[in-house]
C-alpha atoms as a PDB file:
ATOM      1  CA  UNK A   1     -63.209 -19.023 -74.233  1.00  0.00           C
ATOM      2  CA  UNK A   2     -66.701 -20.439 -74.472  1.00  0.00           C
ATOM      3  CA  UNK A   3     -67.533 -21.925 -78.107  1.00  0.00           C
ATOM      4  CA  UNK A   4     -71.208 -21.294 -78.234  1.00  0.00           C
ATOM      5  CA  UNK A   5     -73.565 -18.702 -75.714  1.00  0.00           C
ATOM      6  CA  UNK A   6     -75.930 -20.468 -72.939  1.00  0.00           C
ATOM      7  CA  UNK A   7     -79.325 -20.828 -74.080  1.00  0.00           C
ATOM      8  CA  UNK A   8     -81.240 -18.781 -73.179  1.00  0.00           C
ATOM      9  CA  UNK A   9     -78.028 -16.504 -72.742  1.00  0.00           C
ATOM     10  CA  UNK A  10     -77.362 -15.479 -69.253  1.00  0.00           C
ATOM     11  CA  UNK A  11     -75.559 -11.986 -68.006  1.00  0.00           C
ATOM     12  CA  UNK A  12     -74.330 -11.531 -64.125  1.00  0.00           C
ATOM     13  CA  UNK A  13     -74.718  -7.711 -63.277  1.00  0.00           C
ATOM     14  CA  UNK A  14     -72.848  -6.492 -59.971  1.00  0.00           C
ATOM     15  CA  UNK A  15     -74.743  -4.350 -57.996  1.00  0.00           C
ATOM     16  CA  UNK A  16     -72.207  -3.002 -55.782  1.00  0.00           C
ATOM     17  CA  UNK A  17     -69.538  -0.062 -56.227  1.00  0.00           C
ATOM     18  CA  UNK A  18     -71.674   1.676 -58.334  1.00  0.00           C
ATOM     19  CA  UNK A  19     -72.635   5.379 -57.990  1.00  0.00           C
ATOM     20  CA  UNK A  20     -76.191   3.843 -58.031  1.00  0.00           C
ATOM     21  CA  UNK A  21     -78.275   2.099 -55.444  1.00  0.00           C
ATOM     22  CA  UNK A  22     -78.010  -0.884 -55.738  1.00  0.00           C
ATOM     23  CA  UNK A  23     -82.227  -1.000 -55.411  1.00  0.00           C
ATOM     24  CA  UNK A  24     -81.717   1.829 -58.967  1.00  0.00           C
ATOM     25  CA  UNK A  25     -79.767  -1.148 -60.518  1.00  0.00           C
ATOM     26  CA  UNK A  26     -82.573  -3.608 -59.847  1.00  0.00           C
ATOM     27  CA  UNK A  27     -85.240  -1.719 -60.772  1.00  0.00           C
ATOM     28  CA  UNK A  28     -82.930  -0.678 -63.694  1.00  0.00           C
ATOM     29  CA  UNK A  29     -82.469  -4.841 -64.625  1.00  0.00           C
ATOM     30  CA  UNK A  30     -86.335  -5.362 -64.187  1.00  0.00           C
ATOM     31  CA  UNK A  31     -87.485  -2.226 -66.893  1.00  0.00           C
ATOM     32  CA  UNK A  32     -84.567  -3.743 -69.755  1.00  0.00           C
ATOM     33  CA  UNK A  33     -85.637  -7.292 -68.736  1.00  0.00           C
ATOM     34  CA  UNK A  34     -89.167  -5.948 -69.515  1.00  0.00           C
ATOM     35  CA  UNK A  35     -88.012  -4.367 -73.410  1.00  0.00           C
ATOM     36  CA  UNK A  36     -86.098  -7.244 -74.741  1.00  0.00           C
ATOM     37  CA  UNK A  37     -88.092  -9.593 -76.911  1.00  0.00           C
ATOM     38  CA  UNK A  38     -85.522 -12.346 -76.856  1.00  0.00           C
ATOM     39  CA  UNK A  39     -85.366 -14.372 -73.240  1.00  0.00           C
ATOM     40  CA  UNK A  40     -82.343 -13.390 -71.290  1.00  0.00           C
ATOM     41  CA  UNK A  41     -81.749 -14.856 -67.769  1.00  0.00           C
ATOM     42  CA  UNK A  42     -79.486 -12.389 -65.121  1.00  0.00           C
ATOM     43  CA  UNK A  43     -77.584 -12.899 -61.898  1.00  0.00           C
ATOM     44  CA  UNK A  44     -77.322 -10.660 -59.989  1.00  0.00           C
ATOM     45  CA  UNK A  45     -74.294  -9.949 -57.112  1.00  0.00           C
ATOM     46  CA  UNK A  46     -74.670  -8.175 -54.418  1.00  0.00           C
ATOM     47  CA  UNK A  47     -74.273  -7.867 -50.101  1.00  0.00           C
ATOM     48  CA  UNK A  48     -76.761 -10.054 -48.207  1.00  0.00           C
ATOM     49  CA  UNK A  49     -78.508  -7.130 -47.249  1.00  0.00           C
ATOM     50  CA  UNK A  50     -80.036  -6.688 -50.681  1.00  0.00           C
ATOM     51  CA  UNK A  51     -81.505 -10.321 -50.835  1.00  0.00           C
ATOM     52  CA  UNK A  52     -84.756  -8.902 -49.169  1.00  0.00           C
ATOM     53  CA  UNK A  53     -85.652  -7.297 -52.223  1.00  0.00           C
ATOM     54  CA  UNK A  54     -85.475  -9.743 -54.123  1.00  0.00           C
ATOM     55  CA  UNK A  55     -88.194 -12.074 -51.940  1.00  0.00           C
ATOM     56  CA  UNK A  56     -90.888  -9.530 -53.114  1.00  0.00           C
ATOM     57  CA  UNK A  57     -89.720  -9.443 -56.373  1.00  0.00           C
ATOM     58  CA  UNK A  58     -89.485 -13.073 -57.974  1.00  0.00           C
ATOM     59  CA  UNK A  59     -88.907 -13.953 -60.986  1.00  0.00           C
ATOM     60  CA  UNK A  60     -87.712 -17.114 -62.681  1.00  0.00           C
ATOM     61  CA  UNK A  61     -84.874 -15.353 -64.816  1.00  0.00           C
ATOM     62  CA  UNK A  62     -83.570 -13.230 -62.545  1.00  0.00           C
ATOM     63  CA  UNK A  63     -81.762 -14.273 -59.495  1.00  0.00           C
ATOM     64  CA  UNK A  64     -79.641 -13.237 -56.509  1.00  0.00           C
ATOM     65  CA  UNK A  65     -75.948 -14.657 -55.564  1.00  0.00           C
ATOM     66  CA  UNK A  66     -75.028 -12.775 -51.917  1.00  0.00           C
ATOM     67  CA  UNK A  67     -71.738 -12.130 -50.924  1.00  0.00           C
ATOM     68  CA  UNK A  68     -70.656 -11.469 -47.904  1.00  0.00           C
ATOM     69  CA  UNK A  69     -68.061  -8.526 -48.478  1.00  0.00           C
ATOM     70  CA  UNK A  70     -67.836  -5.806 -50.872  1.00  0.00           C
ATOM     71  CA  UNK A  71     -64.484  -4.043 -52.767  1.00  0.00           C
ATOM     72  CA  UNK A  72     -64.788  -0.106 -52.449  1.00  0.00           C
ATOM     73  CA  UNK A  73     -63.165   2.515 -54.721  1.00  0.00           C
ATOM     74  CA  UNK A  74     -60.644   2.931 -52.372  1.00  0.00           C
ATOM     75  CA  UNK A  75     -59.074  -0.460 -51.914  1.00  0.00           C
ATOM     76  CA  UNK A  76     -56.282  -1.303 -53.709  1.00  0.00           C
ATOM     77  CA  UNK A  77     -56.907  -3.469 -56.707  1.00  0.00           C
ATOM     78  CA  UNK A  78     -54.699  -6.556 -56.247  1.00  0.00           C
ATOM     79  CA  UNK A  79     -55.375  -6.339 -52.332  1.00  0.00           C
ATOM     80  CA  UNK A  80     -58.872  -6.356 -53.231  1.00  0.00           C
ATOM     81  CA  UNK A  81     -58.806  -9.576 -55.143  1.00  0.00           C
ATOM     82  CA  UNK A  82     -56.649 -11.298 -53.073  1.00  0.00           C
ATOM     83  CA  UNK A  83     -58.434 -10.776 -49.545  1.00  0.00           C
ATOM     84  CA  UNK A  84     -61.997 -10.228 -51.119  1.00  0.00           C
ATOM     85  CA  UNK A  85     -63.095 -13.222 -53.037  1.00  0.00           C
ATOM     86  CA  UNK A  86     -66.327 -13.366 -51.451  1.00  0.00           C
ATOM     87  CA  UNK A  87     -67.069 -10.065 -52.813  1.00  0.00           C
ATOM     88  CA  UNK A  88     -69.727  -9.244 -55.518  1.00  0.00           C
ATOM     89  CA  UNK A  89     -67.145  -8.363 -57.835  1.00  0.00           C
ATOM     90  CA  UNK A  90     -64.912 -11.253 -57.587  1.00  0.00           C
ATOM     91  CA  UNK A  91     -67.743 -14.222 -58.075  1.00  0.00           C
ATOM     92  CA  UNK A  92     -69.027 -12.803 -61.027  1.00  0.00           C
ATOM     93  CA  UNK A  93     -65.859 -12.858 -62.083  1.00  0.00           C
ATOM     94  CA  UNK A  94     -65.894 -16.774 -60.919  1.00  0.00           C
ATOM     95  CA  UNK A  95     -69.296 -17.463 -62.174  1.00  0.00           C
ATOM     96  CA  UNK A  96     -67.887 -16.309 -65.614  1.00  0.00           C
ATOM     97  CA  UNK A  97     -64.782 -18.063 -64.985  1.00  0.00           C
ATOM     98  CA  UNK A  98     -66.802 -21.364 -64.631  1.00  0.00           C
ATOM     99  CA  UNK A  99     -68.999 -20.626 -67.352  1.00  0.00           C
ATOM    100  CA  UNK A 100     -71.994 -20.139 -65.463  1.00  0.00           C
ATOM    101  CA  UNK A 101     -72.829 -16.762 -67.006  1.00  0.00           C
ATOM    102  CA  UNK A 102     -72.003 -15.483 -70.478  1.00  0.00           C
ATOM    103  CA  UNK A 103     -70.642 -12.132 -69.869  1.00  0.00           C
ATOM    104  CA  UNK A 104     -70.461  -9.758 -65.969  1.00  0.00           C
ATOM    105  CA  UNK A 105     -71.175  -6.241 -66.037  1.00  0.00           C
ATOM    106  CA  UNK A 106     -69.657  -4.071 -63.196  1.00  0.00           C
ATOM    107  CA  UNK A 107     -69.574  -0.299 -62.272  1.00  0.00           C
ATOM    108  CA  UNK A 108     -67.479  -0.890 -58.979  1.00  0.00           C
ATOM    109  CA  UNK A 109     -63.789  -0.953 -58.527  1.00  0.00           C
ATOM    110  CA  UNK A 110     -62.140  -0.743 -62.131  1.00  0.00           C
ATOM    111  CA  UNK A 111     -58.649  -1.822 -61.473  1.00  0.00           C
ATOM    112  CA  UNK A 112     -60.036  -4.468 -58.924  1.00  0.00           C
ATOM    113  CA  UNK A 113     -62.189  -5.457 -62.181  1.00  0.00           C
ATOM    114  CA  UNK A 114     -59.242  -5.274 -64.783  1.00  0.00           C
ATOM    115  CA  UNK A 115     -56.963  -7.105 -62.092  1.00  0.00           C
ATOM    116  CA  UNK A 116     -59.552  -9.993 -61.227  1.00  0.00           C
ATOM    117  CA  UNK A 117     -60.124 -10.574 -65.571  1.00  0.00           C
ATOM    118  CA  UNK A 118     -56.068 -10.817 -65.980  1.00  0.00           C
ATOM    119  CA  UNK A 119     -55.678 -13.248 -63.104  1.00  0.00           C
ATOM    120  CA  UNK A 120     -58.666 -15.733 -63.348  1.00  0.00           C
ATOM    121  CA  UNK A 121     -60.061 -15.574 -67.123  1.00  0.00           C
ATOM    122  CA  UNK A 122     -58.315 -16.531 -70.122  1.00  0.00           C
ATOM    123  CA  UNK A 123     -57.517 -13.711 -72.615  1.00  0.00           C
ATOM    124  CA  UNK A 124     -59.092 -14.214 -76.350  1.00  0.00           C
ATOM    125  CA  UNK A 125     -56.131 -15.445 -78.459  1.00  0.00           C
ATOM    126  CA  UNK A 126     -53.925 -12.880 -79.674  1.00  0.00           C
ATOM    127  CA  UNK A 127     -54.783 -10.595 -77.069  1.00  0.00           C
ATOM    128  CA  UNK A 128     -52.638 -10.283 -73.847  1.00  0.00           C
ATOM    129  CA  UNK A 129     -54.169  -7.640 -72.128  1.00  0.00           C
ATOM    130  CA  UNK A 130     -57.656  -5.997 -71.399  1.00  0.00           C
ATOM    131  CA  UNK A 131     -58.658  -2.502 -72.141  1.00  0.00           C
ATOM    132  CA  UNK A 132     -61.093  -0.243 -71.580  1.00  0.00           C
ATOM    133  CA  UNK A 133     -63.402   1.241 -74.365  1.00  0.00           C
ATOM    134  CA  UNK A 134     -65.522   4.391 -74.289  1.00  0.00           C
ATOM    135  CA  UNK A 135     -67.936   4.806 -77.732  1.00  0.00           C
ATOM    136  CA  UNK A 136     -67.956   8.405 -77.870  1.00  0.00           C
ATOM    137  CA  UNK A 137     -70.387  10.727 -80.847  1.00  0.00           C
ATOM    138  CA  UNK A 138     -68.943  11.914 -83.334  1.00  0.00           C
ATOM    139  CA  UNK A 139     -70.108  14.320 -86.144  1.00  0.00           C
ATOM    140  CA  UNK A 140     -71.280  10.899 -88.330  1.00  0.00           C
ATOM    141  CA  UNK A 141     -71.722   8.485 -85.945  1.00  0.00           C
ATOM    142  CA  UNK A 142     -70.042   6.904 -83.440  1.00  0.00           C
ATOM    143  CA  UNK A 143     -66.464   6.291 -82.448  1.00  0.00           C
ATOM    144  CA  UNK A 144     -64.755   3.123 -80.406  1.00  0.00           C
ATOM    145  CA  UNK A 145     -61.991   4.783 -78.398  1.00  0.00           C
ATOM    146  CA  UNK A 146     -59.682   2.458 -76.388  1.00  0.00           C
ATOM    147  CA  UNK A 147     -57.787   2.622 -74.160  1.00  0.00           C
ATOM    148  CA  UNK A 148     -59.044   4.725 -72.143  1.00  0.00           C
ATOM    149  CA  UNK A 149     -57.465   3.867 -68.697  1.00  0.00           C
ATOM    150  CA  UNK A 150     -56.623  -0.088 -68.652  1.00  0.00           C
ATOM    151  CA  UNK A 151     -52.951   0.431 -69.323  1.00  0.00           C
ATOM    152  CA  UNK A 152     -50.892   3.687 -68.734  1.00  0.00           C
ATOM    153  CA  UNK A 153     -48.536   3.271 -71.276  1.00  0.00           C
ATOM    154  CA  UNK A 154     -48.788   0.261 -74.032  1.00  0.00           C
ATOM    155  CA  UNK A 155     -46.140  -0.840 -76.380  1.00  0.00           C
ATOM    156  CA  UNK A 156     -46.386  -1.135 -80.287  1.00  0.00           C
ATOM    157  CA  UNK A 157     -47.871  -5.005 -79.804  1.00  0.00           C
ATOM    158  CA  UNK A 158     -50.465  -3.990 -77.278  1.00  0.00           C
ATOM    159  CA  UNK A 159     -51.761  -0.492 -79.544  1.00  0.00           C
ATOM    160  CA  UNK A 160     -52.252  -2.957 -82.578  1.00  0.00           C
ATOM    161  CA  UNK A 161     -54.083  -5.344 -79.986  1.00  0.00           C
ATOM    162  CA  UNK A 162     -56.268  -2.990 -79.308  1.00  0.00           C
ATOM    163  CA  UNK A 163     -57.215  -2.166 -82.481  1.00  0.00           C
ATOM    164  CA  UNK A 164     -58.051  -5.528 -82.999  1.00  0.00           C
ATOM    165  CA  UNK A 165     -60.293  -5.303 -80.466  1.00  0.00           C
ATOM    166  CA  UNK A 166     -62.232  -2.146 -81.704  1.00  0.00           C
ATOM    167  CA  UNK A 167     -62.420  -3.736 -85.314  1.00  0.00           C
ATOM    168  CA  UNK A 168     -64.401  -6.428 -83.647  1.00  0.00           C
ATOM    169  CA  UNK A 169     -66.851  -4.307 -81.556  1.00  0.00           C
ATOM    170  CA  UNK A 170     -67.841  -1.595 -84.234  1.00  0.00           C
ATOM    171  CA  UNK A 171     -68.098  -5.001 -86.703  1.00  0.00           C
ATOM    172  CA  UNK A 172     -70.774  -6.306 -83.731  1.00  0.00           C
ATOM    173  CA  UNK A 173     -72.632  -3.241 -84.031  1.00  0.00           C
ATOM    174  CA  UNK A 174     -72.784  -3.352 -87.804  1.00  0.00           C
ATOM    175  CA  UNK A 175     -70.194  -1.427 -89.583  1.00  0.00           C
ATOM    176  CA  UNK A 176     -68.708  -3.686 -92.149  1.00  0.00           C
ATOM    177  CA  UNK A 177     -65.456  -2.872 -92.764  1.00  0.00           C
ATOM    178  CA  UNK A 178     -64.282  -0.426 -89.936  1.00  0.00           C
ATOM    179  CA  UNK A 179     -61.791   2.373 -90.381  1.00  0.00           C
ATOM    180  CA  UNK A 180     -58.941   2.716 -87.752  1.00  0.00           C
ATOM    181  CA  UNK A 181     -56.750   6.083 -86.635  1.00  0.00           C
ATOM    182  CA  UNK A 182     -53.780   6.265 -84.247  1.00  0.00           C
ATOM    183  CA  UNK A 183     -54.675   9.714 -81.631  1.00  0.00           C
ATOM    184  CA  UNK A 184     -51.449  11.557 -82.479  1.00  0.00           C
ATOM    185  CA  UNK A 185     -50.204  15.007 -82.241  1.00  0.00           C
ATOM    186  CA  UNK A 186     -49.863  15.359 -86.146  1.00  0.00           C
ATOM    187  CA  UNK A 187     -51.252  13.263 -89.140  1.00  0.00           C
ATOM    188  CA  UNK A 188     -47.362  12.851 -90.349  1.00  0.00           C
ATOM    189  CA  UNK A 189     -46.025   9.242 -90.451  1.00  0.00           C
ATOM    190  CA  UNK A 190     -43.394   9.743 -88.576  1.00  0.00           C
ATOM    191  CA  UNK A 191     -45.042  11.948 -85.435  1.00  0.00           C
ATOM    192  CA  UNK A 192     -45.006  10.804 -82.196  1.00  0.00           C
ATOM    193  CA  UNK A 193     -42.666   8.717 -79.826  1.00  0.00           C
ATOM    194  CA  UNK A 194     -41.476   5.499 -80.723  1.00  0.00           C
ATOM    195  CA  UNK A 195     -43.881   2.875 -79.677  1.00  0.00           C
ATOM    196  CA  UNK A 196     -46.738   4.993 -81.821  1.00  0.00           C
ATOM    197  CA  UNK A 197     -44.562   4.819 -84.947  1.00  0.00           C
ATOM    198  CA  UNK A 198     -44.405   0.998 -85.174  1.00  0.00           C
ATOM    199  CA  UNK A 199     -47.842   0.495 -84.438  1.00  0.00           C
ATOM    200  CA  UNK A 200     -48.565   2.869 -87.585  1.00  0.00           C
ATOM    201  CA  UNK A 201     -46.038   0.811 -89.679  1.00  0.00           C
ATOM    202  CA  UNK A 202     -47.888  -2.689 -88.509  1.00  0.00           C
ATOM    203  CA  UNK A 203     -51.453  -1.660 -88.552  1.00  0.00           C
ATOM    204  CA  UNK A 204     -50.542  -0.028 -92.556  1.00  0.00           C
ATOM    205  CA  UNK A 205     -49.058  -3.672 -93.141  1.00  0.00           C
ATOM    206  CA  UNK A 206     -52.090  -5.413 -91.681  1.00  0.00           C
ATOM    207  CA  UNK A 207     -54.384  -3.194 -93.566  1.00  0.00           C
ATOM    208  CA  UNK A 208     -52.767  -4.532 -96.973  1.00  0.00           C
ATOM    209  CA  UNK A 209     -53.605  -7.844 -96.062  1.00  0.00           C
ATOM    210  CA  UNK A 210     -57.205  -7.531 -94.658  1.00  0.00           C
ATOM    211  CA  UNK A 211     -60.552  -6.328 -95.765  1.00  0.00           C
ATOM    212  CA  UNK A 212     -61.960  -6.597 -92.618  1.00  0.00           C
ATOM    213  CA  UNK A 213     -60.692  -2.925 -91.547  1.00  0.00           C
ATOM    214  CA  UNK A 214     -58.786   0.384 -93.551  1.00  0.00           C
ATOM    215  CA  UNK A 215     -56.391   2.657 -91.527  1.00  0.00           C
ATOM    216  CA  UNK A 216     -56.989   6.244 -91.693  1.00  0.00           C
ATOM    217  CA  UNK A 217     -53.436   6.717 -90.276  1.00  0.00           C
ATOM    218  CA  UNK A 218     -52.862   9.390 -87.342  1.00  0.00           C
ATOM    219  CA  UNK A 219     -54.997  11.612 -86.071  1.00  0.00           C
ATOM    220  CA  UNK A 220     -55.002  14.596 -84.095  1.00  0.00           C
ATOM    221  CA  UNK A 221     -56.689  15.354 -81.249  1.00  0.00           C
ATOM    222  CA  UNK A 222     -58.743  18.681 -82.603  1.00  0.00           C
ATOM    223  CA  UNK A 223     -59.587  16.379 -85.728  1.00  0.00           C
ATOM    224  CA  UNK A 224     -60.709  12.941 -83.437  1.00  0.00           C
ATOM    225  CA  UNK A 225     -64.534  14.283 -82.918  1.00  0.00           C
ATOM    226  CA  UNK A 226     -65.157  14.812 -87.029  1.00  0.00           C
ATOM    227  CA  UNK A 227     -66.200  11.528 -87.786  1.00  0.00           C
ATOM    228  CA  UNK A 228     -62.933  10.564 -90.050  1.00  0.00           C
ATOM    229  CA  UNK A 229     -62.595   6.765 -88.159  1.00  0.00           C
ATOM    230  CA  UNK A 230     -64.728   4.295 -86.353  1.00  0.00           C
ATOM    231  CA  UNK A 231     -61.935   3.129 -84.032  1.00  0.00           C
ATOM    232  CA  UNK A 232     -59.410   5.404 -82.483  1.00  0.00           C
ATOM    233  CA  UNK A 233     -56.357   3.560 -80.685  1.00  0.00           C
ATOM    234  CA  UNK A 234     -54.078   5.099 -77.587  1.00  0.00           C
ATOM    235  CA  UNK A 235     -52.769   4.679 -74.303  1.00  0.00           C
ATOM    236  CA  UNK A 236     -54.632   4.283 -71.317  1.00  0.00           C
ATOM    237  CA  UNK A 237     -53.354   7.338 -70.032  1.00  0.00           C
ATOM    238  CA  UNK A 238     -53.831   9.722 -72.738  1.00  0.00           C
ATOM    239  CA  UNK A 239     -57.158   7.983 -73.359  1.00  0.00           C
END
């Protein structure tokens, strides 16, 4: 894990695998690039093909990195990584690997995505797995949701994991001292199977000792839309 961001900081965006043109994601990187008041350099990955855009288009904080394959929603993840390392996907992955970008953005192949993070980038301490997070509107604002299709089924460790995880992103975007539910098919302590029950007891331990976040306890699914947490916490399938 880096210590500090580049200066200025620097994002890799893949272009491929998305249900966009890649030309829409361009144009798309040129119009935010365009907004931001604060310099921000990109790399961008993409199929050689695409590099002819990019010869009418110059500019000094944007650039292109071509690849010479590409990983398709229908390729199987770990396949994917292993025969397709010259793909877009896979050297952002590297670039961010080496530190030569700050963060990589992708809308193509998400286990190929998930897979490529696990194998070749070291996780943030305390976490051993990624997930996937959707911020979805509720009726007072909005609500950090994960996972929501990283992992199928997650034991107690991993559920409290990723609550750790949502605690940090809703503090990034400004709420002080998140609140935290369990999705749930009642609000009783002792609903739902096993693995859900001891991530209630930990997180209510871990709430004692932190100010940092409050647990709302469990939540059902006609109540997860009214606003009553910031982060909700489940499996990837259910999610």
């Amino acid at each position: 894990m880096r210590a500090k961001l580049l200066n200025p900081p620097h994002i890799g965006i893949d272009l491929i695998g998305s249900d966009l043109a890649p030309s829409q994601i361009i144009e798309a990187v040129w119009e935010l690039k365009k907004e931001l008041s604060d310099p921000v350099r990109f790399t961008l990955f993409g199929t050689k093909e695409i590099s002819s855009y990019f010869s009418k288009n110059k500019d000094t904080n944007i650039s292109f990195f071509p690849s010479t394959v590409s990983i398709t929603m229908g390729d199987n993840p770990l396949w994917a990584i292993r025969r397709k390392q010259d793909s877009s996907l896979c050297q952002g992955i590297f670039f961010l690997q080496k530190n030569k970008i700050d963060a990589f953005v992708s809308a193509g192949n998400t286990g190929a995505l998930l897979s490529a993070a696990k194998m070749f980038l070291p996780p943030l301490p305390g976490i051993s797995r990624p997930a996937l997070l959707a911020l979805l509107p509720t009726k007072k604002g909005y609500m950090a949701v994960l996972d929501v299709g990283a992992n199928l089924s997650c034991p107690k460790k991993q559920l409290v994991q990723f609550a750790l995880l949502g605690i940090a992103f809703q503090k990034a975007r400004g709420i002080e001292k998140p609140s935290i539910g369990l999705l749930n098919i009642g609000s009783e302590e002792m609903k739902g199977t096993v693995e859900i029950r001891k991530a209630y007891q930990e997180l209510v331990e871990k709430s004692k000792e932190s100010s940092h976040f409050s647990f709302a306890g469990n939540i059902e699914g006609k109540d997860a839309f009214e606003g009553l947490v910031d982060v909700l916490i489940t499996d990837g399938f259910t999610g």
